[in-house]
N, C-alpha and C. Protein backbone atom coordinates (compact mmCIF):
# COMPACT_ATOMS: atom_id res chain seq x y z
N UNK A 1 -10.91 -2.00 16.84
CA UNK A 1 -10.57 -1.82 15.45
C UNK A 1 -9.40 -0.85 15.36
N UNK A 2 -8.44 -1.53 14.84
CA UNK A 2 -7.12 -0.44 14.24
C UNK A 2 -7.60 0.72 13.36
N UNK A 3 -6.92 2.20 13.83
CA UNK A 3 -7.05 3.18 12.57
C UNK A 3 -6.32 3.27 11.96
N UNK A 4 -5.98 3.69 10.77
CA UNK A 4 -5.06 3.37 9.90
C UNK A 4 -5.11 4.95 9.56
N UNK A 5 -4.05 6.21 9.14
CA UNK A 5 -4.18 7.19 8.30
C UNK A 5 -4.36 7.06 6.81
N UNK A 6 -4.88 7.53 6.39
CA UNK A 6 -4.26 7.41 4.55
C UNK A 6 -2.81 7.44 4.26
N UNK A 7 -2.32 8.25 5.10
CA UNK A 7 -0.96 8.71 4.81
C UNK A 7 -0.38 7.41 5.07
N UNK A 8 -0.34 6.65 6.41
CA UNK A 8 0.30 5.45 6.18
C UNK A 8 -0.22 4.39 5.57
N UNK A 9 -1.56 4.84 4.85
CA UNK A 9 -1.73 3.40 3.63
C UNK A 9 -1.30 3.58 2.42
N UNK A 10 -1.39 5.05 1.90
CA UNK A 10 -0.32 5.66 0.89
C UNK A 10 0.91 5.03 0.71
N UNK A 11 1.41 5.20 2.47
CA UNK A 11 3.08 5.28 2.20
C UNK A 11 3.41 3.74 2.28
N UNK A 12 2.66 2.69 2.86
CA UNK A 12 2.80 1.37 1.93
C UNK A 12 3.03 0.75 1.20
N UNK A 13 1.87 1.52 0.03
CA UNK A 13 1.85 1.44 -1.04
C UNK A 13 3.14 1.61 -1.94
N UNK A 14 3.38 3.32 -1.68
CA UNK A 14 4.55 3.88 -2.17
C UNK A 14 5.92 3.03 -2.17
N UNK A 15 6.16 2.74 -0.39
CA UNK A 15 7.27 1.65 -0.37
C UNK A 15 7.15 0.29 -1.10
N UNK A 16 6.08 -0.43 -1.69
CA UNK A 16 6.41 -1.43 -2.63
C UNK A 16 6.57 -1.11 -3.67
N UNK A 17 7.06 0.26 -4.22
CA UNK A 17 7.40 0.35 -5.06
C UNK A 17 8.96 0.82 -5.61
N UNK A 18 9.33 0.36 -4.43
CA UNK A 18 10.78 0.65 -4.47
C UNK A 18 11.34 -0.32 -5.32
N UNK A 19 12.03 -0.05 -6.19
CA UNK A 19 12.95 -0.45 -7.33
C UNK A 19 14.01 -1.97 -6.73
N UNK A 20 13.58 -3.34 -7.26
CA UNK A 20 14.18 -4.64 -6.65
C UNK A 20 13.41 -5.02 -6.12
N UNK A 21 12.32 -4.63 -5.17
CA UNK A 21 11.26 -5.05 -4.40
C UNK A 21 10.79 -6.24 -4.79
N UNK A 22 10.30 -6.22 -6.27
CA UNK A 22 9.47 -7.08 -6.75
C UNK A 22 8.52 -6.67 -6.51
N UNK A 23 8.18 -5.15 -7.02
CA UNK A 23 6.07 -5.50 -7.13
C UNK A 23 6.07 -4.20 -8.44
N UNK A 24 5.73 -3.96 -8.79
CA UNK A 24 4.91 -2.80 -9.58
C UNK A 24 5.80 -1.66 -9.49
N UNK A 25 6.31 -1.46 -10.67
CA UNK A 25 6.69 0.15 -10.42
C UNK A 25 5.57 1.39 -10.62
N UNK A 26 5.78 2.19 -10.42
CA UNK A 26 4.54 3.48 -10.33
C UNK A 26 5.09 3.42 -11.79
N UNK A 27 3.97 4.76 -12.49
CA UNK A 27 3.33 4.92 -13.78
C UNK A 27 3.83 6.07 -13.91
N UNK A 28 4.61 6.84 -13.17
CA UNK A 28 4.84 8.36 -13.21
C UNK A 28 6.12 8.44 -13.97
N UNK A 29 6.76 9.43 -14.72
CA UNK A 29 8.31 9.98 -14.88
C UNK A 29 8.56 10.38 -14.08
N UNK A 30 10.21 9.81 -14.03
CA UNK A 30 11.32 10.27 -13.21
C UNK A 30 11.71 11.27 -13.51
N UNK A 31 12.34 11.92 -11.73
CA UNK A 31 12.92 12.95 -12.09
C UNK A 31 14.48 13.21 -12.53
N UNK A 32 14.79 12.08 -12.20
CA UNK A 32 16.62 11.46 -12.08
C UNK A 32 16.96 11.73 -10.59
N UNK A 33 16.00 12.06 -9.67
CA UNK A 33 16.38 12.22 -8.17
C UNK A 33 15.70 11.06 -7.32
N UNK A 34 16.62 10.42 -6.23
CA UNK A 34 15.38 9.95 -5.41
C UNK A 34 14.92 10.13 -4.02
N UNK A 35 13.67 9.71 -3.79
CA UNK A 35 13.84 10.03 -2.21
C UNK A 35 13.23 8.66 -1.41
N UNK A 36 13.36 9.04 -0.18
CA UNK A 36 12.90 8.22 0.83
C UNK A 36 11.08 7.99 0.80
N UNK A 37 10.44 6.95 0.55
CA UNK A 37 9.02 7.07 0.28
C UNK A 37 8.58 7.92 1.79
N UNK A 38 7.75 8.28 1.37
CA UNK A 38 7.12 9.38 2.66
C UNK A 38 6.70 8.23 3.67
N UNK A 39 7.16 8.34 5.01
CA UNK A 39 6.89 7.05 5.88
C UNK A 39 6.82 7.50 7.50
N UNK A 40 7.55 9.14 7.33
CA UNK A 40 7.27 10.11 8.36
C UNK A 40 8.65 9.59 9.44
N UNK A 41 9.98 9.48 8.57
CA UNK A 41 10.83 9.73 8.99
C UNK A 41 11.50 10.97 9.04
N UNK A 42 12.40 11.33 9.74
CA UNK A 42 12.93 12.67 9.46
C UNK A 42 13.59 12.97 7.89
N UNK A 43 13.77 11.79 6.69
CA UNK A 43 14.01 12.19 5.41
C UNK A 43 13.29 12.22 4.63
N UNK A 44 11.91 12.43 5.06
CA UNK A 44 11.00 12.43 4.22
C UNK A 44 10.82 13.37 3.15
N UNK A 45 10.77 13.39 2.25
CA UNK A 45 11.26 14.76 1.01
C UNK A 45 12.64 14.97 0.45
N UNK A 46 13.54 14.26 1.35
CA UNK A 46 14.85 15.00 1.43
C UNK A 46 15.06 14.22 -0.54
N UNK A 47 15.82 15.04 -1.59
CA UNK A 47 16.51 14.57 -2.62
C UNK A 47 17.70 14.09 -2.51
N UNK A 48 18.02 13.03 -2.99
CA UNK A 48 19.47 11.89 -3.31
C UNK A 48 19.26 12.31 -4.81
N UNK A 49 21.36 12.22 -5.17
CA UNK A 49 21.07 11.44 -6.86
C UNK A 49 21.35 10.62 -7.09
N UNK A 50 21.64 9.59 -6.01
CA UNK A 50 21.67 7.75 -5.79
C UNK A 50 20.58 7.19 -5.65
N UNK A 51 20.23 6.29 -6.06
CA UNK A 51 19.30 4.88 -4.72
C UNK A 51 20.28 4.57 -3.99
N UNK A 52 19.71 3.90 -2.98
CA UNK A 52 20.40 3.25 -2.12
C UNK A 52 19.40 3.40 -0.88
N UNK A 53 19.35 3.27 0.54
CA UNK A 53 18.75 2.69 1.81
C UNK A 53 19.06 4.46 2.03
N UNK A 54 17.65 4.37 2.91
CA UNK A 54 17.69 5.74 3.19
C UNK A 54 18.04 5.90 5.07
N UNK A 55 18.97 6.73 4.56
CA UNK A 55 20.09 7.31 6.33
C UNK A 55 19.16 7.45 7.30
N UNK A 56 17.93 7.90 7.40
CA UNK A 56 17.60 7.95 8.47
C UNK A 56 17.20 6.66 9.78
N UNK A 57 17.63 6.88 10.80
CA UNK A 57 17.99 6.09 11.88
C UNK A 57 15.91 5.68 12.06
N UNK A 58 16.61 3.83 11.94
CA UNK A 58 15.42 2.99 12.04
C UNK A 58 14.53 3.41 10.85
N UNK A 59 15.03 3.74 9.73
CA UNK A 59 14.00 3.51 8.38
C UNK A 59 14.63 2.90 7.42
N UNK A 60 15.54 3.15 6.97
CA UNK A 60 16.23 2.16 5.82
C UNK A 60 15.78 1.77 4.85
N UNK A 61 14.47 2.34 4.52
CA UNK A 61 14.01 2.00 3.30
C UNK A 61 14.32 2.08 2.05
N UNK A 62 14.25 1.29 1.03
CA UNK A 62 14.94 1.84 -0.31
C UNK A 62 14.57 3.37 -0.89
N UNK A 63 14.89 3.64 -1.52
CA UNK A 63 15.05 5.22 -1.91
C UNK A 63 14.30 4.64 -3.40
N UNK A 64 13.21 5.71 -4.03
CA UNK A 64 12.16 5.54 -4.67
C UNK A 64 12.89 6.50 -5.67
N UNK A 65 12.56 6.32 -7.16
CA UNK A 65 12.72 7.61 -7.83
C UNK A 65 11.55 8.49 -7.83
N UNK A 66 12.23 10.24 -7.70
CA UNK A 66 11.04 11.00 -7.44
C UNK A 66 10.44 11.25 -8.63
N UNK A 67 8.94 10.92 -8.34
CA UNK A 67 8.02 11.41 -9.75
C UNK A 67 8.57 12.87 -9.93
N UNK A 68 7.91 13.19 -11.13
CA UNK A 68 7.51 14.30 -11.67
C UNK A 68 6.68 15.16 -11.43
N UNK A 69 5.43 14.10 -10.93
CA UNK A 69 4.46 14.52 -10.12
C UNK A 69 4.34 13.96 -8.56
N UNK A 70 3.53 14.50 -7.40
CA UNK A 70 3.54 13.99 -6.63
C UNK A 70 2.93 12.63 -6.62
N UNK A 71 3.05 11.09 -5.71
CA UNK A 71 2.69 10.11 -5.68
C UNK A 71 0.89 9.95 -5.89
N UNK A 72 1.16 9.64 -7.07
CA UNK A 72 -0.76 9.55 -7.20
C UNK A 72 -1.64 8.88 -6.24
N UNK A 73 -2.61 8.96 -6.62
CA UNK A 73 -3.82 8.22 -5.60
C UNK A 73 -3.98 7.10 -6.79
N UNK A 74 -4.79 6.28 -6.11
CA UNK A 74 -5.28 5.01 -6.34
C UNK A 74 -5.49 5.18 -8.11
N UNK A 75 -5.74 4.55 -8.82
CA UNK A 75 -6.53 4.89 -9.98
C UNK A 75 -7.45 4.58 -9.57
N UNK A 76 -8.82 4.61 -10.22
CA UNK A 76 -10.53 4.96 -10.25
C UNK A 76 -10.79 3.20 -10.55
N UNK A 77 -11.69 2.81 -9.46
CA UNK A 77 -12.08 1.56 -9.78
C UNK A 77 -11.48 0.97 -8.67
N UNK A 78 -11.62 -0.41 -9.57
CA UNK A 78 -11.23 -1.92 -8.89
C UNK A 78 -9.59 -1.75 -9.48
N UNK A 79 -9.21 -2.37 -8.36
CA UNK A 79 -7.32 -2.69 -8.20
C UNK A 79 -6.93 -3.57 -7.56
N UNK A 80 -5.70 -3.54 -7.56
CA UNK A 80 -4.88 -4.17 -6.56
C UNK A 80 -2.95 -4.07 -6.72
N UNK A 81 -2.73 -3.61 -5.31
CA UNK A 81 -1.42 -3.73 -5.36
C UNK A 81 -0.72 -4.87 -4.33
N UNK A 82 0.71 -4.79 -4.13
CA UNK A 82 1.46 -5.52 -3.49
C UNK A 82 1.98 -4.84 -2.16
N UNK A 83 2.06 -5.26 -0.79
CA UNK A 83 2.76 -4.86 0.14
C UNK A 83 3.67 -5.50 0.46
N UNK A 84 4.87 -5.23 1.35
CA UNK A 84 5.41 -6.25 2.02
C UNK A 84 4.83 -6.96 3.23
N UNK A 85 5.24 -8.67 3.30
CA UNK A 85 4.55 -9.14 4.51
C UNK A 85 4.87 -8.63 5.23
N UNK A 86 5.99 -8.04 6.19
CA UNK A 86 6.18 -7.27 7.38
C UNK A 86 7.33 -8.20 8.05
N UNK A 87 7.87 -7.92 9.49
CA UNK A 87 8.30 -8.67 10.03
C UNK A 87 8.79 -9.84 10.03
N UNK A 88 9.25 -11.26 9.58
CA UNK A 88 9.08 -12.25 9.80
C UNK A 88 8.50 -12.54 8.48
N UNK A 89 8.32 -12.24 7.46
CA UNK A 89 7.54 -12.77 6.47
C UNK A 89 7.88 -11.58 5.40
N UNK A 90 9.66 -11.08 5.24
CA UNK A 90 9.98 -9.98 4.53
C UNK A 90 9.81 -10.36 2.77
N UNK A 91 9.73 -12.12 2.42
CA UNK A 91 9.54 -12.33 1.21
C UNK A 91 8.42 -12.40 1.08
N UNK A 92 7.06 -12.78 1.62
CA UNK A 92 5.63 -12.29 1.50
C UNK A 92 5.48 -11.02 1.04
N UNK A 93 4.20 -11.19 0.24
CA UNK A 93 3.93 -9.89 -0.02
C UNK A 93 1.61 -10.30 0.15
N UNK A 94 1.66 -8.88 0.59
CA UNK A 94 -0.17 -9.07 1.05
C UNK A 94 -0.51 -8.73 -0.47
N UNK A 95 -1.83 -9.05 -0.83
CA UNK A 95 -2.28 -8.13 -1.72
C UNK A 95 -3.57 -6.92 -1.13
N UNK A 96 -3.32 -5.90 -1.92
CA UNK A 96 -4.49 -5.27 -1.52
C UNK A 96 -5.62 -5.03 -2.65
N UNK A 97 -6.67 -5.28 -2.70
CA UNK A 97 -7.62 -5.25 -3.40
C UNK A 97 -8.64 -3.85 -2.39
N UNK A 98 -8.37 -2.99 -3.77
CA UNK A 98 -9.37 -1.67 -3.25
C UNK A 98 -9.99 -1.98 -4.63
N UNK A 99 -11.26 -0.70 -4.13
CA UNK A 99 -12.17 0.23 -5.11
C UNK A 99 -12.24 1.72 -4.72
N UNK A 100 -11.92 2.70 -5.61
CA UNK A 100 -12.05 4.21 -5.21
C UNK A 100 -12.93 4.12 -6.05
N UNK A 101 -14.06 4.85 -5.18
CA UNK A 101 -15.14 5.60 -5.71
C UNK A 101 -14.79 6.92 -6.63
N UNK A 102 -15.93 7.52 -7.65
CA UNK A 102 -15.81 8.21 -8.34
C UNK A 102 -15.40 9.71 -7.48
N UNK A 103 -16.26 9.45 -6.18
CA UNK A 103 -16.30 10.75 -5.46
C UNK A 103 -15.00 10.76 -4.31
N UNK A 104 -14.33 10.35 -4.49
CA UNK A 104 -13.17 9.96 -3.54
C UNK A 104 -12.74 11.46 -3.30
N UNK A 105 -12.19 11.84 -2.05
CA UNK A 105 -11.63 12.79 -2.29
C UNK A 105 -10.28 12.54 -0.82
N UNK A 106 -9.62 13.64 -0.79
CA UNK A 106 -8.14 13.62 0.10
C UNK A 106 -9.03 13.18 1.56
N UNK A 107 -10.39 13.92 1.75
CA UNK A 107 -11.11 13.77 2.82
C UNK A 107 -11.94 12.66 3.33
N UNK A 108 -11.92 11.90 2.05
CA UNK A 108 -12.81 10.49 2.46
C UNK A 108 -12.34 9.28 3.10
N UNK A 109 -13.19 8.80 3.60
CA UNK A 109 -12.65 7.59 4.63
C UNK A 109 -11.80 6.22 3.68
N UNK A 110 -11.61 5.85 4.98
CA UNK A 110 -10.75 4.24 4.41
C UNK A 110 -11.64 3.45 5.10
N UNK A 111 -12.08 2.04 4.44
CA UNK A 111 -12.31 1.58 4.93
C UNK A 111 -11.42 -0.47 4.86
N UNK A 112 -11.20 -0.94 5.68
CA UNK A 112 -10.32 -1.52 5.42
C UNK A 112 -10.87 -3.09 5.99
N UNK A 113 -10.91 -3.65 4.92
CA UNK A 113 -11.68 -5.52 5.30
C UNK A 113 -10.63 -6.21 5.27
N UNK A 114 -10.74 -7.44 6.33
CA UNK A 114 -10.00 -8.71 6.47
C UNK A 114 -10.95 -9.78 6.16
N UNK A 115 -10.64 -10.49 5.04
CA UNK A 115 -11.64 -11.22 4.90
C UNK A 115 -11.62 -12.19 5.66
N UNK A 116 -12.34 -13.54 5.23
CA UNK A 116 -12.53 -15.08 5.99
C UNK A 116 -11.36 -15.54 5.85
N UNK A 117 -11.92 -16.80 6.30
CA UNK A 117 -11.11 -18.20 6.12
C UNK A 117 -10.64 -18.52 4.59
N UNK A 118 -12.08 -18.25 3.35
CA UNK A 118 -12.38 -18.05 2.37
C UNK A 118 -10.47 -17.74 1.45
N UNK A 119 -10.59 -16.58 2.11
CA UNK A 119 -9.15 -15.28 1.80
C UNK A 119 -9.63 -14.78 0.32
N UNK A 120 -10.67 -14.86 0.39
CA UNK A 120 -10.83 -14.00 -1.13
C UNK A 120 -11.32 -12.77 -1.25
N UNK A 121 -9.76 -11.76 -1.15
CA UNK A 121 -10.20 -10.13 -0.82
C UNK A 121 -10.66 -9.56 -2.17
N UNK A 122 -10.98 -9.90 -3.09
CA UNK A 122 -11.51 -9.77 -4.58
C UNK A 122 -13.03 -9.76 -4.18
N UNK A 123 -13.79 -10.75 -3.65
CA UNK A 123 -14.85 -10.90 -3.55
C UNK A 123 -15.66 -9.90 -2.73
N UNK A 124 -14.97 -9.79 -1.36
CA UNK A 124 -14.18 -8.51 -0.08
C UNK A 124 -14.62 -7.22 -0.69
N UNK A 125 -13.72 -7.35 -1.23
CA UNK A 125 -13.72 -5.64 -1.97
C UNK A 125 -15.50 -5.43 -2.63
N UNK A 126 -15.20 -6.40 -4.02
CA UNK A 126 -16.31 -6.19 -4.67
C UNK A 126 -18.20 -6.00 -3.75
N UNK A 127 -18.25 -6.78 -2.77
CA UNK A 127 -19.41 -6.48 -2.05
C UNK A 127 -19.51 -5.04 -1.10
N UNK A 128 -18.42 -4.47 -1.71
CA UNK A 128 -18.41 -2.86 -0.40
C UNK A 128 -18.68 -1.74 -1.69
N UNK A 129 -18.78 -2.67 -2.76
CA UNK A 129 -18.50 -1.42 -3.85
C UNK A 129 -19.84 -0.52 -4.01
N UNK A 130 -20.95 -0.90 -3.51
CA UNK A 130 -22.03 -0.01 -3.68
C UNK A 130 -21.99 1.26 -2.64
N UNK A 131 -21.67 0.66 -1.71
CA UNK A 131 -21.21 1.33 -0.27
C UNK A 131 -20.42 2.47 -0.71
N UNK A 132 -19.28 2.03 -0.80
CA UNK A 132 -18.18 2.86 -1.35
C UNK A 132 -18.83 4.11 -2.17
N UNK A 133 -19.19 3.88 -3.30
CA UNK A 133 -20.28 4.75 -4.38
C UNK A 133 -20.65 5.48 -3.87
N UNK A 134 -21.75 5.18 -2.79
CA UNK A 134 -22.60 5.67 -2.05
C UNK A 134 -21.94 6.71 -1.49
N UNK A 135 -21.00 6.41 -0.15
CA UNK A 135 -20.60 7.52 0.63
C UNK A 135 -18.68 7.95 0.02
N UNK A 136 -18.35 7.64 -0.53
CA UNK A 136 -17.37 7.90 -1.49
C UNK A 136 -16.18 7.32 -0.49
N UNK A 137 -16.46 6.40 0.51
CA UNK A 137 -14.80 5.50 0.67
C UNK A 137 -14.47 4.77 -0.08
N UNK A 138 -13.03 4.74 0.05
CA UNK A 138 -11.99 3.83 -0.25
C UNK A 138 -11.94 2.43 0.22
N UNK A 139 -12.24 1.07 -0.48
CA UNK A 139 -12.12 -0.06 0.20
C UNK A 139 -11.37 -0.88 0.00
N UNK A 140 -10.59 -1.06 0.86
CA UNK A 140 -9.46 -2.12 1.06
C UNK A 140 -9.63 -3.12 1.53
N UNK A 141 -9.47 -4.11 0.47
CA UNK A 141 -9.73 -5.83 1.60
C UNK A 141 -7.82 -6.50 1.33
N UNK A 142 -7.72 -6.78 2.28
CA UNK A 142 -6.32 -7.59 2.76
C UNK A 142 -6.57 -9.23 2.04
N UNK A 143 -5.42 -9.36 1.36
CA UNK A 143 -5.17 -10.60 0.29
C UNK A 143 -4.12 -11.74 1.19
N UNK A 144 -3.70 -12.01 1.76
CA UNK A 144 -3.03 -13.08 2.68
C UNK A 144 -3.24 -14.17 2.03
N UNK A 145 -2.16 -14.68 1.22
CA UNK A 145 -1.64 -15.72 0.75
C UNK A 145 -1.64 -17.24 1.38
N UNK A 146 -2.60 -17.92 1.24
CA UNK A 146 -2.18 -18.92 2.03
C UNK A 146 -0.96 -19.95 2.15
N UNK A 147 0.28 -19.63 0.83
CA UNK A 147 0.99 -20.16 0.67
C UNK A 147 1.92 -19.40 2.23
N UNK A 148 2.18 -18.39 2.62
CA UNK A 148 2.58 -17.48 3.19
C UNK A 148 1.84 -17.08 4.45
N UNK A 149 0.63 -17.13 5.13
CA UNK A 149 0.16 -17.05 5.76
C UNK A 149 -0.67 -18.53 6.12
N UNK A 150 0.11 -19.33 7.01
CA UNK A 150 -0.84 -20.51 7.28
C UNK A 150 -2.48 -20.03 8.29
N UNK A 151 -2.46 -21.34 8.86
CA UNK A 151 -3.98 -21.12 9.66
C UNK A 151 -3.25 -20.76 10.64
N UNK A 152 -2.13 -20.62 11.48
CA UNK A 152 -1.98 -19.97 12.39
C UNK A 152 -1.45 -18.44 12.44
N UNK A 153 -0.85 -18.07 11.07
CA UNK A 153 -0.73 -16.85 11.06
C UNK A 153 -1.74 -16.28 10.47
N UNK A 154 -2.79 -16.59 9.84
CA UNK A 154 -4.23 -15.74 9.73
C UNK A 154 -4.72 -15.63 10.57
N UNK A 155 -5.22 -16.84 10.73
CA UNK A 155 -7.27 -17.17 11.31
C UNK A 155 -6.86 -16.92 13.09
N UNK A 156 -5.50 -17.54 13.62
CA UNK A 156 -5.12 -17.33 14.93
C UNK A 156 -4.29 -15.85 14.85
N UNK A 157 -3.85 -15.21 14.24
CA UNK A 157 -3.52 -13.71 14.35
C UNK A 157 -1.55 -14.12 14.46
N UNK A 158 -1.00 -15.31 14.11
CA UNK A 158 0.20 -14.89 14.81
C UNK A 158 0.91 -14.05 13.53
């Protein structure tokens, strides 16, 4: 089983929300500055008063406007956001279907489902939600498009 940090499921998150992307912009005010989404390159924090692709060597990510506040956590409940497919599949996008528990805190686990054949990370999610409650993780089930992910890039892993 892969571990995943929060920090790099955060900073996922964060990067689909880079401005053109196509997914969701965050809910926060701008500051009129932007930065590099936190991704644990060496520009991580650094302030621009452009967008544009961020300088640091092998990240290039778009440049985010900086909240006002720092990048929130999940909202409370059932959700879902957009990632990029990755590699090879840069116009894909995954969905992620979480639930944060009431008791969530910076310290609580992730827990992170791939569903079936099915692909219904809605359903995924929703059966972890007592769980979740219970010991206060975070649950993430992975949304893979079957328009975008055939049977050989799911169910066979390519």
């Amino acid at each position: 089983m892969a571990v995943m940090s929060r920090r790099v499921f955060v900073s996922a998150a964060c990067a689909c929300a880079a401005p053109g992307a196509g997914f969701a912009q965050p809910a926060t005010r701008p500051t009129g500055k932007w930065i590099c989404p936190p991704c644990g390159c060496s520009e991580d924090g650094k302030e621009y008063d452009t967008p544009g692709p961020c300088p640091a060597e092998g990240c290039g990510m778009p440049r985010i406007p900086k909240p006002a506040e720092p990048p929130g956590a999940l909202s409370r409940g059932r959700g879902v956001f957009q990632v990029p497919g990755g590699p090879g599949r840069e116009t894909a996008a995954i969905g992620v279907h979480y639930y944060r528990p009431a008791s969530f805190t910076p310290d609580s686990r992730v827990l992170l489902v791939l569903p079936g054949s099915g692909r219904n990370a809605d359903s995924y999610r929703d059966a972890w939600i007592d769980v979740a409650e219970a010991h206060g993780v975070l649950v993430a089930a992975l949304g893979y498009p079957e328009a975008q992910y055939d049977f050989a890039a799911y169910q066979m892993a390519g």
